[in-house]
PDB file of N, CA and C in Angstrom:
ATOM      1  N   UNK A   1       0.838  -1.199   0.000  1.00  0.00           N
ATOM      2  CA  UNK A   1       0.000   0.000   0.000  1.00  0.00           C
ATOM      3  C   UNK A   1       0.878   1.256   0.000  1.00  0.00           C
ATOM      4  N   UNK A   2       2.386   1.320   0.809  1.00  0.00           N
ATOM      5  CA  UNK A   2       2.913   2.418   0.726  1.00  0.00           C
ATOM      6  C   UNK A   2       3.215   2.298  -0.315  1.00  0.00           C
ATOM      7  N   UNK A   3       4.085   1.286  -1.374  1.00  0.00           N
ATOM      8  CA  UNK A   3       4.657   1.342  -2.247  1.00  0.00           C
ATOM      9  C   UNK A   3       3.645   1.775  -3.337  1.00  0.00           C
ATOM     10  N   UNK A   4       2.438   1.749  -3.247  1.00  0.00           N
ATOM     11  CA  UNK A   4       1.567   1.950  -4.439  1.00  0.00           C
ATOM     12  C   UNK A   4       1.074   3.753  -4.176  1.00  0.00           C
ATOM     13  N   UNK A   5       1.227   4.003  -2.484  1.00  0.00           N
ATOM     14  CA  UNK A   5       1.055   5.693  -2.556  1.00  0.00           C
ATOM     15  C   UNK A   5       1.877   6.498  -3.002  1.00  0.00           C
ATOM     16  N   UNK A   6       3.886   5.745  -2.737  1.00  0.00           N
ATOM     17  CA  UNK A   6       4.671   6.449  -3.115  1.00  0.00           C
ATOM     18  C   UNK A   6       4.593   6.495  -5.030  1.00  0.00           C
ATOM     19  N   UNK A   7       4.412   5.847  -5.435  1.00  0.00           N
ATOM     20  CA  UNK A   7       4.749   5.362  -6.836  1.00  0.00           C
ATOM     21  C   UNK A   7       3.462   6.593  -7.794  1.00  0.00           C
ATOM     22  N   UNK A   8       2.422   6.684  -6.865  1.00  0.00           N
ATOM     23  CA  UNK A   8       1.098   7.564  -7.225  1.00  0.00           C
ATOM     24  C   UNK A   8       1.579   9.069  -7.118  1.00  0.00           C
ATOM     25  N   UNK A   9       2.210   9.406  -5.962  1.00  0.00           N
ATOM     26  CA  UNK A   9       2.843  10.159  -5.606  1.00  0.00           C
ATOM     27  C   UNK A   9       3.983  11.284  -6.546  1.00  0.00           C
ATOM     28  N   UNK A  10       4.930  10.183  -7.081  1.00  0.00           N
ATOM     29  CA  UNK A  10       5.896  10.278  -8.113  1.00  0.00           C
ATOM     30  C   UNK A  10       5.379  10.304  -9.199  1.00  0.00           C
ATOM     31  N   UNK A  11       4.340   9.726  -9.981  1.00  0.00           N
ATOM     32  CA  UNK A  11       3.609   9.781 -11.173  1.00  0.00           C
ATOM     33  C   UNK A  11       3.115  11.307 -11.226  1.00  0.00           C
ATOM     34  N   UNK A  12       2.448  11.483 -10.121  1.00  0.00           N
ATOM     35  CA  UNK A  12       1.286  12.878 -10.412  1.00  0.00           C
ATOM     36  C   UNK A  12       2.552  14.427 -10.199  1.00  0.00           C
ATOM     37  N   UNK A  13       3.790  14.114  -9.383  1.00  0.00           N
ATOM     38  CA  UNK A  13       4.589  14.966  -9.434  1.00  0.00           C
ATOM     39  C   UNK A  13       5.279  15.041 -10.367  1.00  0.00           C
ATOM     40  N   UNK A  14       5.832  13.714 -11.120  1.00  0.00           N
ATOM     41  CA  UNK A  14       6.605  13.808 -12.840  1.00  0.00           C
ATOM     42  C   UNK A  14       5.493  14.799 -13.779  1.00  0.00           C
ATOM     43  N   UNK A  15       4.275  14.796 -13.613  1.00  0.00           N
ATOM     44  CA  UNK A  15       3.996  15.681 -14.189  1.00  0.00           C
ATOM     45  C   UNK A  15       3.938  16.914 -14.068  1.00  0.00           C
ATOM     46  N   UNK A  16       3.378  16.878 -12.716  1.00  0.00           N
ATOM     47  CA  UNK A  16       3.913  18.687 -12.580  1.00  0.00           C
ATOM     48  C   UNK A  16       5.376  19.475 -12.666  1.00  0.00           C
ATOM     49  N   UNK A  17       6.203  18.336 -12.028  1.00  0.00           N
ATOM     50  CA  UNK A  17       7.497  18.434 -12.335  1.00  0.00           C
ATOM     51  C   UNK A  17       7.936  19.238 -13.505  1.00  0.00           C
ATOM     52  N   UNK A  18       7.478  18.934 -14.488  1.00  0.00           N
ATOM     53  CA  UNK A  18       7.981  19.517 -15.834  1.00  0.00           C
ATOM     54  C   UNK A  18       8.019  21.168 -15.983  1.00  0.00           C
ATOM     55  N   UNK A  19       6.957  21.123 -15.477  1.00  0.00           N
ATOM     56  CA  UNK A  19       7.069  22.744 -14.824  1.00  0.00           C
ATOM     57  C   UNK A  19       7.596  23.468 -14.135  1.00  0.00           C
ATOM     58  N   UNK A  20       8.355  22.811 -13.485  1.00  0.00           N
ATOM     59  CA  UNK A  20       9.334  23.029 -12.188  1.00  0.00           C
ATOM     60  C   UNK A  20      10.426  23.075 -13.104  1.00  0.00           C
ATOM     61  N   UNK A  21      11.477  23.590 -12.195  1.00  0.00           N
ATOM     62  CA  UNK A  21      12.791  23.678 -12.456  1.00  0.00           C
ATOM     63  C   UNK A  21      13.321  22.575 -11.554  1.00  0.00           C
ATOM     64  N   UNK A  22      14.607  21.821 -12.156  1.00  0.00           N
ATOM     65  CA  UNK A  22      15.079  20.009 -11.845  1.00  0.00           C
ATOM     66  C   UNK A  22      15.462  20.774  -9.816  1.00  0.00           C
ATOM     67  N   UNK A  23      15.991  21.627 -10.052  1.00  0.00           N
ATOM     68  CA  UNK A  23      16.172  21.636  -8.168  1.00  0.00           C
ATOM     69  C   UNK A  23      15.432  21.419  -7.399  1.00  0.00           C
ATOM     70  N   UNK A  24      14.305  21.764  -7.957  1.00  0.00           N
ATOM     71  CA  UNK A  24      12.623  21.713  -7.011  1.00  0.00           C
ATOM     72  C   UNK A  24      12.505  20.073  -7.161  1.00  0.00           C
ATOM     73  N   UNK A  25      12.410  19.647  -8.519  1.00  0.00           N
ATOM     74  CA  UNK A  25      12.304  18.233  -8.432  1.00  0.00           C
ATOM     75  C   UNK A  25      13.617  17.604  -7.147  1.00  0.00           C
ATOM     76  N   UNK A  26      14.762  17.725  -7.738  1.00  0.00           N
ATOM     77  CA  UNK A  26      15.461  16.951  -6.778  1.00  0.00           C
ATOM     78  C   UNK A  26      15.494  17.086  -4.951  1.00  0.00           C
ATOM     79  N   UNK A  27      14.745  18.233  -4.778  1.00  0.00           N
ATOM     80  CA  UNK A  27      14.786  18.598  -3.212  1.00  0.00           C
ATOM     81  C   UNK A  27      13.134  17.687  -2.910  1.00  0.00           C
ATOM     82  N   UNK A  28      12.324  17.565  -3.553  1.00  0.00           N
ATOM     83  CA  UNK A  28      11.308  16.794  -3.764  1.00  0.00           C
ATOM     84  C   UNK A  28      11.208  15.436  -3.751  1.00  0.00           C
ATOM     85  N   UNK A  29      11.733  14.962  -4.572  1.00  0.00           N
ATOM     86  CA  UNK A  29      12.128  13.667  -4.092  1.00  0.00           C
ATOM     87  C   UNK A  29      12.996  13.050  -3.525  1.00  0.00           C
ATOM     88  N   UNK A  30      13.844  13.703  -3.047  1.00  0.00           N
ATOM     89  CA  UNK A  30      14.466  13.629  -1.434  1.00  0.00           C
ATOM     90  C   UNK A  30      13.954  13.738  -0.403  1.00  0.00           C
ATOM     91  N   UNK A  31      12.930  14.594  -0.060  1.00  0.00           N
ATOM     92  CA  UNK A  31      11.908  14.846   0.604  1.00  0.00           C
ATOM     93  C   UNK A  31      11.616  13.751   0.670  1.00  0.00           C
ATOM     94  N   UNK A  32      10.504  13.173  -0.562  1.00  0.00           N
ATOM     95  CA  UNK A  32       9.460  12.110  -0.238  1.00  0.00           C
ATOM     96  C   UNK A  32      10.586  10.385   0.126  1.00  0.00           C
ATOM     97  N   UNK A  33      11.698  10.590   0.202  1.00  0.00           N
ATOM     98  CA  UNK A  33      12.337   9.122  -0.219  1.00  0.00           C
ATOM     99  C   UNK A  33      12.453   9.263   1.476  1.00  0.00           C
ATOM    100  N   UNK A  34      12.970  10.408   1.998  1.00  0.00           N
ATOM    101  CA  UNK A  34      13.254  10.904   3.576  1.00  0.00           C
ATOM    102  C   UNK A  34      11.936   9.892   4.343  1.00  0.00           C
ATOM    103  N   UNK A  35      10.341  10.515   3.624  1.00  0.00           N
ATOM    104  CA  UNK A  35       9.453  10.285   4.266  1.00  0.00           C
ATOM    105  C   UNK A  35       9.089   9.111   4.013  1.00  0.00           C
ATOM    106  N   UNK A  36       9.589   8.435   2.955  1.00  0.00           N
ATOM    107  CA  UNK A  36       8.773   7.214   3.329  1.00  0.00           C
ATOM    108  C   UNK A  36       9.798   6.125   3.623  1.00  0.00           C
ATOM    109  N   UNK A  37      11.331   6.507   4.048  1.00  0.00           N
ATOM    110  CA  UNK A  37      11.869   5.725   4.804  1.00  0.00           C
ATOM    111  C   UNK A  37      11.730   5.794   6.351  1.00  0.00           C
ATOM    112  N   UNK A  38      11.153   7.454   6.846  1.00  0.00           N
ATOM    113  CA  UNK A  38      10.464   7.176   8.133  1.00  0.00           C
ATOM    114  C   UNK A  38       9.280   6.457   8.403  1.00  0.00           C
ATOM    115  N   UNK A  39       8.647   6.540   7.608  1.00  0.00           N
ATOM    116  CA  UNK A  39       7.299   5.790   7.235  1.00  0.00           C
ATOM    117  C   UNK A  39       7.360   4.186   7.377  1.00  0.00           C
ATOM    118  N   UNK A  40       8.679   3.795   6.587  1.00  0.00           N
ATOM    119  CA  UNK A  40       8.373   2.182   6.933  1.00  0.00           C
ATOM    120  C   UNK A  40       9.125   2.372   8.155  1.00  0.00           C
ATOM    121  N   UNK A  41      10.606   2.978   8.376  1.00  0.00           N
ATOM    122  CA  UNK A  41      10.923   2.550  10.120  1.00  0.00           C
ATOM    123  C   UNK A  41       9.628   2.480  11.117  1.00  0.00           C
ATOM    124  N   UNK A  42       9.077   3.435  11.209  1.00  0.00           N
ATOM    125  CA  UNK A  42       8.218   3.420  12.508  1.00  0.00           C
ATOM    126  C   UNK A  42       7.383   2.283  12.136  1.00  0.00           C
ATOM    127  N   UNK A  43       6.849   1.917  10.917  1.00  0.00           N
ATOM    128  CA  UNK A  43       6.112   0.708  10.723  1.00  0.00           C
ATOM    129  C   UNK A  43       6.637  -0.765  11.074  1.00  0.00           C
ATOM    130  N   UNK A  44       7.879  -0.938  10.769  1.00  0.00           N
ATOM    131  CA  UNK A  44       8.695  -2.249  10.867  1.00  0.00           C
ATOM    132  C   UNK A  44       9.118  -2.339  12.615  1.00  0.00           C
ATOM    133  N   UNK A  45       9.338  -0.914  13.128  1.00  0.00           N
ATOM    134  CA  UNK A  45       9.345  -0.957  14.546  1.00  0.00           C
ATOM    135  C   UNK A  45       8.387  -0.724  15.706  1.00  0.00           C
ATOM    136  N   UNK A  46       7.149  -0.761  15.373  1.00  0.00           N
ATOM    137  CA  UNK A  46       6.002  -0.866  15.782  1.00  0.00           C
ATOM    138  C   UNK A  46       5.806   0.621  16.581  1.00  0.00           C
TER     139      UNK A  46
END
């Protein structure tokens, strides 16, 4: 389920993306990679 929010996530931002300038993208998906490696820690550690 995360893997299918992150992946939804990245789809609907590649598009807006294009509009963006690549820094915004790359601080962006650093962002989201940040959050959804906190996302599974706290999950895998209850």
């Amino acid at each position: 389920m995360l893997t299918f929010l992150a992946a939804l996530l990245i789809a609907l931002h590649d598009r807006i993306g294009r509009l963006e300038t690549r820094a915004l993208e790359v601080s962006f998906f650093a962002d989201l990679h940040d959050r959804i490696g906190r996302l599974e820690n706290a999950t895998l550690n209850g």
